[in-house]
Protein backbone atom coordinates (compact mmCIF):
# COMPACT_ATOMS: atom_id res chain seq x y z
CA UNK A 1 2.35 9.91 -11.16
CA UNK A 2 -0.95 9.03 -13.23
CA UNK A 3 -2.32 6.11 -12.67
CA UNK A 4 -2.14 4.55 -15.78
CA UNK A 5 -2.90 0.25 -15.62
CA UNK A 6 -4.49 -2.46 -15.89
CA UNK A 7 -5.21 -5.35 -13.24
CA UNK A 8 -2.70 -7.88 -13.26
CA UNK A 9 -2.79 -10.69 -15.50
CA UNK A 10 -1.48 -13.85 -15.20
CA UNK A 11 0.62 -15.41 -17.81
CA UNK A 12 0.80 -18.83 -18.32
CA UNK A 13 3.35 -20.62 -17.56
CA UNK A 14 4.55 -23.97 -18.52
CA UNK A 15 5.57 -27.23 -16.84
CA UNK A 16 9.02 -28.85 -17.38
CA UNK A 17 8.68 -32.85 -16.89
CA UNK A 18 6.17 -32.62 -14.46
CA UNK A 19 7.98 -30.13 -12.63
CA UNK A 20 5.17 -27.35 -11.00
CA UNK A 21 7.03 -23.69 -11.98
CA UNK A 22 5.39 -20.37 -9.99
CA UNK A 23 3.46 -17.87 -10.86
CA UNK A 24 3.92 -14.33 -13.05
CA UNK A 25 1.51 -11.31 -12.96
CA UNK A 26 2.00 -8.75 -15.45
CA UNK A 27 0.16 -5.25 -15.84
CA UNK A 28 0.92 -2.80 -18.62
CA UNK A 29 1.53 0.62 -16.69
CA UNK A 30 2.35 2.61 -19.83
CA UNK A 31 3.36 2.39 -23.38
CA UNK A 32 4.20 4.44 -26.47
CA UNK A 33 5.95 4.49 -29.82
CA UNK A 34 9.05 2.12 -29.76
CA UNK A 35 8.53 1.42 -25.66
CA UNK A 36 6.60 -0.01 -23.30
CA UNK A 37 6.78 -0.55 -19.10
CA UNK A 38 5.14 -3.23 -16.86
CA UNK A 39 4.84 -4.52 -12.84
CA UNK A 40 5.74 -7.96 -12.78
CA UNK A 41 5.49 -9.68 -9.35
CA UNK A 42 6.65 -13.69 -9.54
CA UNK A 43 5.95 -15.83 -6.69
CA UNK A 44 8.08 -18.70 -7.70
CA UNK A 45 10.34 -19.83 -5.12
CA UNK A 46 13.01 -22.68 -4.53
CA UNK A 47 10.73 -26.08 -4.99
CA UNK A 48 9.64 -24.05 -8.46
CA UNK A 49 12.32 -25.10 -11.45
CA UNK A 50 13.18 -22.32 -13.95
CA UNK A 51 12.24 -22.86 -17.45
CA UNK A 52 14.09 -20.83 -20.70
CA UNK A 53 12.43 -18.04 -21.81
CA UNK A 54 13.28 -14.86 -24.15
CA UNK A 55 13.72 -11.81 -24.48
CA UNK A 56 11.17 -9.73 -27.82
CA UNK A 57 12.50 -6.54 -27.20
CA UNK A 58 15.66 -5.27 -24.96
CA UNK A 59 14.70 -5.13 -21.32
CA UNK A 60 15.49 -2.94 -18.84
CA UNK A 61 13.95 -4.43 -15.21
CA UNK A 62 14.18 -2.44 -12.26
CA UNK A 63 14.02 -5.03 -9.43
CA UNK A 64 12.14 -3.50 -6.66
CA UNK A 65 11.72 -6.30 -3.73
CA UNK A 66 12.81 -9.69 -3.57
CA UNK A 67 15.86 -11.25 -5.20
CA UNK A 68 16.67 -14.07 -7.86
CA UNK A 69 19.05 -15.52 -9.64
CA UNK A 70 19.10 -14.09 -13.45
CA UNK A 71 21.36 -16.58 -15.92
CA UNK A 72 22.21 -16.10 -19.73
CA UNK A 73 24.99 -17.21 -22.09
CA UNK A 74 26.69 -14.26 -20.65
CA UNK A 75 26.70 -15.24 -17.04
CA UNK A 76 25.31 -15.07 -13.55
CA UNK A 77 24.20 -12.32 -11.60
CA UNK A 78 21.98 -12.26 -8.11
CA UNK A 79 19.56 -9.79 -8.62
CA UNK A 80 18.94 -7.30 -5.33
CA UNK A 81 16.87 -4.80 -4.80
CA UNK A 82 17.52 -1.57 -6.18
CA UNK A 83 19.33 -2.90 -9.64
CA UNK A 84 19.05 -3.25 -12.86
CA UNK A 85 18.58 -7.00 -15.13
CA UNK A 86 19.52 -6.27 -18.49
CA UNK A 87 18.42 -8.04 -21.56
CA UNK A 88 18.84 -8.00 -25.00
CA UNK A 89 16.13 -8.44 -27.96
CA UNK A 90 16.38 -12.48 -28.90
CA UNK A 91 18.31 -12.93 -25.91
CA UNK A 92 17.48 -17.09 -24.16
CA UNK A 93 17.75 -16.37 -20.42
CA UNK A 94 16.60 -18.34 -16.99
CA UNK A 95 15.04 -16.62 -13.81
CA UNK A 96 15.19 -18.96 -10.56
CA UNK A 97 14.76 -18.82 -6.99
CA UNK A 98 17.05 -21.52 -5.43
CA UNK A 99 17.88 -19.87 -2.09
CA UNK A 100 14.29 -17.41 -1.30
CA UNK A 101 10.66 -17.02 -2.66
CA UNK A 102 9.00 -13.81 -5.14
CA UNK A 103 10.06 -10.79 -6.68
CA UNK A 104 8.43 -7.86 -8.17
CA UNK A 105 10.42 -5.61 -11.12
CA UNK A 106 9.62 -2.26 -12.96
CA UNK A 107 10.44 -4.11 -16.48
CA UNK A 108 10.67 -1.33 -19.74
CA UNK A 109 10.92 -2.85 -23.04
CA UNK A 110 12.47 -1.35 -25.90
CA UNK A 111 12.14 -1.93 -29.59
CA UNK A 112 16.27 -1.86 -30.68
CA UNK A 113 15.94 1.12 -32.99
CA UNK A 114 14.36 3.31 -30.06
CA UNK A 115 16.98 1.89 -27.80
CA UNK A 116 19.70 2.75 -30.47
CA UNK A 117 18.35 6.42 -30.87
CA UNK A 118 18.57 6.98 -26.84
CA UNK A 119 22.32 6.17 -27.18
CA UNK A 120 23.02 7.91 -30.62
CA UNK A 121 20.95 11.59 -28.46
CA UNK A 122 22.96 10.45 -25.59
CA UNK A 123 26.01 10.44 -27.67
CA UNK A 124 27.08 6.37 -25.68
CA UNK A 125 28.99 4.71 -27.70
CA UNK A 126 27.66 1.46 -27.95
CA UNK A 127 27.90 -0.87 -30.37
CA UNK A 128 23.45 -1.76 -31.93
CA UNK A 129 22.98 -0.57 -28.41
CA UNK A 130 23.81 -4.25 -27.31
CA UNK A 131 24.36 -4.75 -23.44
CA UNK A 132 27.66 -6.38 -22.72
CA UNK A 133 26.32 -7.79 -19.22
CA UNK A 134 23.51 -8.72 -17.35
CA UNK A 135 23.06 -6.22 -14.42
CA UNK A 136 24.07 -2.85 -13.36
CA UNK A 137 24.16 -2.99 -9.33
CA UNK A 138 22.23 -0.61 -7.53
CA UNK A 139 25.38 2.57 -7.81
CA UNK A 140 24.39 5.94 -6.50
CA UNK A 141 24.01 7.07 -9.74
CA UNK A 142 20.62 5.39 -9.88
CA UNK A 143 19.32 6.22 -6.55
CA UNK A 144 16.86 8.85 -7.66
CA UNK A 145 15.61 7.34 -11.08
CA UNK A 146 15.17 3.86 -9.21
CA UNK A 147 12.85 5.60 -6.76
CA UNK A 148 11.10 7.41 -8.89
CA UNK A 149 10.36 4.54 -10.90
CA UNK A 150 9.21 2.63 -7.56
CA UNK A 151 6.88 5.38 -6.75
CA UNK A 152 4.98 5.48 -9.80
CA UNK A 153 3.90 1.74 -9.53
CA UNK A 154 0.01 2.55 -9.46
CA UNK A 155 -2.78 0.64 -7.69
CA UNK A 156 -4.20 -1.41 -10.90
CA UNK A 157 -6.86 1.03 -11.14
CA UNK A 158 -8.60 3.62 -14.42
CA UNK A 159 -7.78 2.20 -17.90
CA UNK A 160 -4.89 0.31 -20.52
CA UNK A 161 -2.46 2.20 -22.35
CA UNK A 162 -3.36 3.84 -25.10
CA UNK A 163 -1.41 5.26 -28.53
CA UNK A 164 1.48 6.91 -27.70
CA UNK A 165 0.93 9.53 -30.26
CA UNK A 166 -2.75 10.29 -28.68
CA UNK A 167 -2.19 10.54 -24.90
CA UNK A 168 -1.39 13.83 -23.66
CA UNK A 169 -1.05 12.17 -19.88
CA UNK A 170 1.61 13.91 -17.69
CA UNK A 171 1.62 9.93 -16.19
CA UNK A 172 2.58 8.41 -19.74
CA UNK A 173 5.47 11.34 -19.80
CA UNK A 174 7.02 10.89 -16.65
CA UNK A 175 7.06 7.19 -17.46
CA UNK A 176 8.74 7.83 -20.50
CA UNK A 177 11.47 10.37 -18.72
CA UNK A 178 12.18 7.69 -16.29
CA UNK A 179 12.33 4.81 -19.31
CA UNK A 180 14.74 6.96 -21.55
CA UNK A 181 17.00 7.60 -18.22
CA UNK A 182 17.24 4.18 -17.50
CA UNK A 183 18.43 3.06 -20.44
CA UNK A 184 20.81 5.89 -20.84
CA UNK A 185 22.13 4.80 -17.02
CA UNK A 186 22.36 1.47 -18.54
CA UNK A 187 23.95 1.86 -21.62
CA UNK A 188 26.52 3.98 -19.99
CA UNK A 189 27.38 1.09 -17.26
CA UNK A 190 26.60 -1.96 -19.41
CA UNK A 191 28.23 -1.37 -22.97
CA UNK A 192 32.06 -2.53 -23.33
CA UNK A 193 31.79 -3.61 -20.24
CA UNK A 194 32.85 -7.15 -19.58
CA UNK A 195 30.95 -10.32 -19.26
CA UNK A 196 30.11 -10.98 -15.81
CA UNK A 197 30.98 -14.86 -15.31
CA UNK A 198 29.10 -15.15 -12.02
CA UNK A 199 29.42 -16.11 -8.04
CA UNK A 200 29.25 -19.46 -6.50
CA UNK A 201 25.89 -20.57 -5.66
CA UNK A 202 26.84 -21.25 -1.87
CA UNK A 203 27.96 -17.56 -1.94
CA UNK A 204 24.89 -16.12 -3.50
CA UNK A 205 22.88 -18.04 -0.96
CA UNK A 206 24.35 -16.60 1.78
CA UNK A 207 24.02 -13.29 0.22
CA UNK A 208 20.43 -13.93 -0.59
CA UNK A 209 19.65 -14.39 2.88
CA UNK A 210 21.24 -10.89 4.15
CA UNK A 211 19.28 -9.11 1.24
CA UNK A 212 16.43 -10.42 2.41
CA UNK A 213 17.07 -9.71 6.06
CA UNK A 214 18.17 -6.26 4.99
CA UNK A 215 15.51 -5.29 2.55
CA UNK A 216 12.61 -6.81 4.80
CA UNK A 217 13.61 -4.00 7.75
CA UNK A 218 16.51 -1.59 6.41
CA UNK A 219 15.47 0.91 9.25
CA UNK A 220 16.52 -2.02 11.78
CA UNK A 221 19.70 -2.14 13.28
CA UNK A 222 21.99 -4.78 11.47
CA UNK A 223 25.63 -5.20 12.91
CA UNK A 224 28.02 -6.47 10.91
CA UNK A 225 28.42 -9.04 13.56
CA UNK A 226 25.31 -10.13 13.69
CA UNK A 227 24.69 -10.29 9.21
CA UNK A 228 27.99 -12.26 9.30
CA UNK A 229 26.81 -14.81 11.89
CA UNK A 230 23.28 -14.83 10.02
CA UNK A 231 25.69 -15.87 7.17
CA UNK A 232 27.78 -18.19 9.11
CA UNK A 233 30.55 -16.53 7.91
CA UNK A 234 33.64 -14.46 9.46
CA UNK A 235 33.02 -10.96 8.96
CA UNK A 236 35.80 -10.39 7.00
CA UNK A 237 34.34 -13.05 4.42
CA UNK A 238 31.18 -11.36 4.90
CA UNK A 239 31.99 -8.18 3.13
CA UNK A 240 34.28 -9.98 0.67
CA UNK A 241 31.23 -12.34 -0.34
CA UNK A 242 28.85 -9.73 0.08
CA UNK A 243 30.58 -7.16 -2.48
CA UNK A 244 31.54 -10.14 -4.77
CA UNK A 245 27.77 -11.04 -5.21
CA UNK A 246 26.09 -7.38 -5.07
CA UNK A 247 29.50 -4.68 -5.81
CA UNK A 248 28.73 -2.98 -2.75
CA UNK A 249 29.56 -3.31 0.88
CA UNK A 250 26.88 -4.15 2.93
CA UNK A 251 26.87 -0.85 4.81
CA UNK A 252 26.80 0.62 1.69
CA UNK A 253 23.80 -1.92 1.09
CA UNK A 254 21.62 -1.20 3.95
CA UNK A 255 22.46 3.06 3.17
CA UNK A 256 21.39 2.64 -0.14
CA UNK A 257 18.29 0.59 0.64
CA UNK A 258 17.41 3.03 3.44
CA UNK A 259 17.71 6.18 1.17
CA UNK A 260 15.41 4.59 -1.45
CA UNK A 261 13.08 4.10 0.94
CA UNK A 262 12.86 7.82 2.32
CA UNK A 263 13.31 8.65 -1.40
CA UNK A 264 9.99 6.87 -2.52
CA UNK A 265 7.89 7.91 0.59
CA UNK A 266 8.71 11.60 0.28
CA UNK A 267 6.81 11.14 -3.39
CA UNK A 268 4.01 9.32 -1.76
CA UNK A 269 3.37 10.54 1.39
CA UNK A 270 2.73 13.77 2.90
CA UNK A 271 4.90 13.01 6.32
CA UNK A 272 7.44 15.27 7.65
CA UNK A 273 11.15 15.00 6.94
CA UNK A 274 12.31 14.77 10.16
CA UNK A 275 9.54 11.67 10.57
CA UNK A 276 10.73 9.95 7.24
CA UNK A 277 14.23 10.01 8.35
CA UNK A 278 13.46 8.32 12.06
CA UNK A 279 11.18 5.93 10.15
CA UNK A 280 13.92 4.61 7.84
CA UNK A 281 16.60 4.29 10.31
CA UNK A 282 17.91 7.95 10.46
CA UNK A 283 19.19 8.35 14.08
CA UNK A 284 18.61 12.38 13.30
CA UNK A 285 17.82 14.58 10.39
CA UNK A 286 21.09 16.13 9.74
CA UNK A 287 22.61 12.98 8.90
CA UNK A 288 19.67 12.27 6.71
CA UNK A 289 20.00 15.35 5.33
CA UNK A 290 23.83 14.95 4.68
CA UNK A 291 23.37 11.09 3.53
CA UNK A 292 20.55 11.91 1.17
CA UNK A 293 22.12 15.09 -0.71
CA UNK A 294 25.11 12.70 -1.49
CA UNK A 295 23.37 10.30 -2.91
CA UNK A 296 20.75 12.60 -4.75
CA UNK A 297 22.46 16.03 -5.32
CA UNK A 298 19.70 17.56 -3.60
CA UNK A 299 18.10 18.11 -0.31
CA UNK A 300 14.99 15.86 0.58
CA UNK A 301 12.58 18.70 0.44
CA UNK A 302 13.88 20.05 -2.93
CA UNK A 303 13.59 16.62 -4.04
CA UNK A 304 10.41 16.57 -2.99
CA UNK A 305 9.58 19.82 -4.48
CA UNK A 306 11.23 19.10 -8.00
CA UNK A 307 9.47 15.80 -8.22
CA UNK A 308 6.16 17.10 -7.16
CA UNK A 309 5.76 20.69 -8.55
CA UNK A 310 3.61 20.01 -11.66
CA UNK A 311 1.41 17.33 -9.92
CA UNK A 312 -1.64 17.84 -7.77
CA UNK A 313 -1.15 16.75 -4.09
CA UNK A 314 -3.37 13.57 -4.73
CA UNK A 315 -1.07 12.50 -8.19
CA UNK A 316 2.06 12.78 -5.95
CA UNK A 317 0.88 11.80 -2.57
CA UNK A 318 -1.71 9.28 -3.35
CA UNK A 319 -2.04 6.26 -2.38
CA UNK A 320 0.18 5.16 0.05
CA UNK A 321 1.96 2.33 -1.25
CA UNK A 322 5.46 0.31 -0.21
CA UNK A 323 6.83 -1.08 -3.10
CA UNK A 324 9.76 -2.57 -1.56
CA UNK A 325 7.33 -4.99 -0.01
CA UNK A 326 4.75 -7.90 -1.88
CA UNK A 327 3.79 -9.98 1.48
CA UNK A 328 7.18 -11.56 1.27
CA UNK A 329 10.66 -11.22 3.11
């Protein structure tokens, strides 16, 4: 992808009763006519109190590391790697981290008559576009968007946005193809769906603390037996809790978080297949090869391929970044 950004900005924050709240950095990694997309890393964590804030525009936030706790009028959702927050324009909302520390989202914004346009060409029907919950968990059918929108988070470097109408940039395009996906993914999951009326906290901080195990190392090994005593729970109440909080098993978890991985590094980096699949906790390449066309239609080096065609080797393999990781587990 082109690297198209600015260095991260802070933006201010305020202070409830005295209470200290953590830190947001924001960069602007593209924007156009109706749309615009940002990495936001918050380092907030559980001595940190959430504050309201709003939404200007509907908000489509890939979460790519970390986890938090996202609450609206509509509900309560844990937020895990690999999903999706939804928001809508004027929406009052609350981010906090009661049970880990930091986060970092993809966030696209959408003006509502753009949004509404992507459903009318999609032919969704869905009501002024409006989402009906507040996440859409991280299903197969978002595997390969969700990485590619991981891999294209740049290194800060070259220059702002500019006009929509006057950049030509094959960076500001792909960004685009991955926004208008997204929300098409989204509006398809998220409208008439119903309100989600959330977990128990003691069961999202359980969860929390798997997540975090799991996304920190998904090549490791992680028995059941040992995430369920990590849990202190049974691990029957394990996957119960565990697919209550995130709506999938945690094997299905720890595939899906392994996948994404290999997914994103065969954008960035130039490594063989067979040493991207060992890496993320492959135990050989045929399984890799079997788990990774189910989840993306495709084989890893056609992936590769389709991805990368129309790029020069530095655009698609340049630099080497994890975006799963920001310095915290």
């Amino acid at each position: 992808m082109g690297k198209i950004a600015v260095e991260f900005e802070p933006i201010p924050m305020p202070h409830a009763n005295g209470n200290a709240v953590g830190q947001l950095a924001k960069r602007r990694l593209a924007c156009g006519d109706g749309w615009s997309v940002s990495d936001v890393v918050c380092t907030a964590g559980p001595r940190h109190r959430p504050f309201e804030e709003q939404h200007p525009a509907a908000c489509i936030a890939v979460v790519t590391s970390g986890t938090f706790q996202y609450r609206s009028s509509a509900g309560r959702e844990l937020m895990t790697p690999g999903s999706l927050l939804l928001g809508n324009a004027g929406q009052y909302y609350e981010c906090g981290h009661e049970h880990a520390m930091a986060d970092r989202c993809i966030s696209f914004s959408y003006e509502p008559r753009y949004l509404e346009e992507i459903a009318a060409d999609a032919g969704v029907r869905c009501r002024d576009a409006h989402f009906s919950t507040l996440r859409v968990p991280p299903v197969r059918e978002l595997s390969q968007v969700v990485s590619r929108a991981c891999a294209g988070i740049p290194d800060g470097r070259v220059t702002a946005c500019r006009d929509h109408a006057s950049n030509s940039s094959p960076g500001m395009t792909e960004w685009e193809e991955i926004g208008i996906e997204l929300a098409t993914r989204a509006l398809e999951f998220a409208c008439g769906g119903e309100p989600n009326r959330g977990s128990f906290p003691a069961a999202e901080a359980r969860v929390t603390r798997i997540v975090r195990r799991i996304d920190s190392r998904p090549d490791a090994d992680h028995r059941l037996d040992t995430l369920a005593r990590e849990a202190k729970l049974s691990r029957y109440h394990l996957i119960r809790v565990f697919q209550q909080v995130t709506a999938l098993t945690p094997h299905q978890y720890i595939l899906r978080a392994r996948l994404r991985r290999a997914a994103t590094r065969l954008l960035l980096e130039p490594a063989r297949v067979l040493d991207i699949a060992l890496d993320c906790g492959f135990g050989d390449v045929s399984n890799f090869n079997h788990a990774f066309r189910s989840e993306f239609g495709v084989s890893p080096l056609s992936y590769r391929r389709a991805v990368c065609h129309s790029q020069t080797r530095a655009q698609c393999y340049g630099p080497a970044l994890t975006p799963w990781r920001t310095g915290h587990s």
